[in-house]
Protein backbone atom coordinates (compact mmCIF):
# COMPACT_ATOMS: atom_id res chain seq x y z
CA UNK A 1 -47.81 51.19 81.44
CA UNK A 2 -46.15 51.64 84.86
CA UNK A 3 -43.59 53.89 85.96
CA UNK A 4 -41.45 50.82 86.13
CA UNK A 5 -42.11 49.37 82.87
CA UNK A 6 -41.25 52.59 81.04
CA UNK A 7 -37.57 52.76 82.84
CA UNK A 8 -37.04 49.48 82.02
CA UNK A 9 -38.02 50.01 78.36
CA UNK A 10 -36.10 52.99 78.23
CA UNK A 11 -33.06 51.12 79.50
CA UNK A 12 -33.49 48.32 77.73
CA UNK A 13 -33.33 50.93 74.20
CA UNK A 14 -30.31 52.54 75.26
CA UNK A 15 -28.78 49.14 75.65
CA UNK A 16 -29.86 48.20 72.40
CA UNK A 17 -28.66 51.23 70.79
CA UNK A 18 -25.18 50.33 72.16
CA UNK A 19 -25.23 47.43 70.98
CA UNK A 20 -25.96 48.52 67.44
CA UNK A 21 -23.42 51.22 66.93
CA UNK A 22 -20.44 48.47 68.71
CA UNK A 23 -21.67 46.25 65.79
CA UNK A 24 -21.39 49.11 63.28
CA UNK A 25 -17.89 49.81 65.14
CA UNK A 26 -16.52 45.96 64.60
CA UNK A 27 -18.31 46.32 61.20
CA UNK A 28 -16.35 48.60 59.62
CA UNK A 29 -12.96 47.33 61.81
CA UNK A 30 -13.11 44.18 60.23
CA UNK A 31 -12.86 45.90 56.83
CA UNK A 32 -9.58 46.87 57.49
CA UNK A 33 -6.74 44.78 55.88
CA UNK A 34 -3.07 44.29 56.95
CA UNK A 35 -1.46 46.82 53.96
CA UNK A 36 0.86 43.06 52.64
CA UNK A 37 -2.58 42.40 50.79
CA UNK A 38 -3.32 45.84 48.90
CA UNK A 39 -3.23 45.99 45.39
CA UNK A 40 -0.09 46.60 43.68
CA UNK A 41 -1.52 47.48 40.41
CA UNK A 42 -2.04 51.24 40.37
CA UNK A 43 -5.73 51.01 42.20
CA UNK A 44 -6.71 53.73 44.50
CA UNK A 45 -7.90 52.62 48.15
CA UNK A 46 -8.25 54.16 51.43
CA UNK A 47 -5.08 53.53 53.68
CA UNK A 48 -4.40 53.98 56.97
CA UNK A 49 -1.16 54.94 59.58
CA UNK A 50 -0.83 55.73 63.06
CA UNK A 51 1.17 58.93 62.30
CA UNK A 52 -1.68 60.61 60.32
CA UNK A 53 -5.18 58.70 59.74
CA UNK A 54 -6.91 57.58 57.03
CA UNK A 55 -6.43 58.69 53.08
CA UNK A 56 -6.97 58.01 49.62
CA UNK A 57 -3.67 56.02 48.57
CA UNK A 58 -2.13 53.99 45.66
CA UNK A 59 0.40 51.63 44.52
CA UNK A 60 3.45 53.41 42.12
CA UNK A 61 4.66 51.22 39.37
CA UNK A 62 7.80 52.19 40.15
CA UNK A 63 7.45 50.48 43.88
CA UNK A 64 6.25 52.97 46.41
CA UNK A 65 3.15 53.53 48.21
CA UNK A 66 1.35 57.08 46.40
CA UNK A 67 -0.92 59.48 47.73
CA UNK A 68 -2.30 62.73 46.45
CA UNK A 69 -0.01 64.93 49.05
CA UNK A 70 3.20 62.98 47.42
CA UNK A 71 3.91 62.80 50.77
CA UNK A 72 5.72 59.00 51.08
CA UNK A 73 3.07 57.38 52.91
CA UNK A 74 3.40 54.43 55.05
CA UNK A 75 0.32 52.77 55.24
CA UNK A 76 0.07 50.10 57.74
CA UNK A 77 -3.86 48.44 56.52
CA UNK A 78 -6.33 49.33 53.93
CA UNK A 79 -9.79 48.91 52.97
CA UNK A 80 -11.19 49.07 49.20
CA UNK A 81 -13.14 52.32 48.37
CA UNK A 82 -16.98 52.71 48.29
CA UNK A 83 -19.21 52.25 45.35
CA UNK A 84 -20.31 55.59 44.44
CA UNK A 85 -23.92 56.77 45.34
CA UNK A 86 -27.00 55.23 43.51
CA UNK A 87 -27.00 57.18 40.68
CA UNK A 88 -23.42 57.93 39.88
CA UNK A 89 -21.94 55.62 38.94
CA UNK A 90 -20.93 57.54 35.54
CA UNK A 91 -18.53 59.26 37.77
CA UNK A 92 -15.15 58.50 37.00
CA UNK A 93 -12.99 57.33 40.38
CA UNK A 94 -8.94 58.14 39.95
């Protein structure tokens, strides 16, 4: 293989590369859902707000957004939360 060849291989990787972790990227965006559609029914998910990040949240039955902090969230979007790892699924989630 010429020198040539093996810089354009090696450019043509890194390109792919990038293009594989922006689809990962828009992957995992898209899971995010405008916070109107969360459950309401006491199921934990992970939330999301500008002011502090992502965290483990929950619907109150008496009408206001939980988290384990007690700290009044105000999630903006949420996602549902992984399955557990192969294996454990025995482990209780809440």
């Amino acid at each position: 293989m010429s020198e040539d060849s093996r810089r354009i291989d090696e450019h043509n990787n890194r390109d792919r590369s990038k293009i594989n972790r922006s689809e990962k990227t828009a992957s995992v965006e898209s899971q995010w859902r405008n916070i109107e559609t969360a459950p309401r029914d006491g199921t934990k998910f992970w939330a999301f707000e500008r002011r502090r990040g992502q965290y483990e949240c929950w619907y109150h039955t008496d009408g206001y957004w939980m988290d384990h902090a007690d700290s009044e969230p105000g999630p903006t979007h949420w996602m549902p939360l992984p399955a557990p790892p192969h294996g454990a699924s025995d482990v209780r989630r809440g």
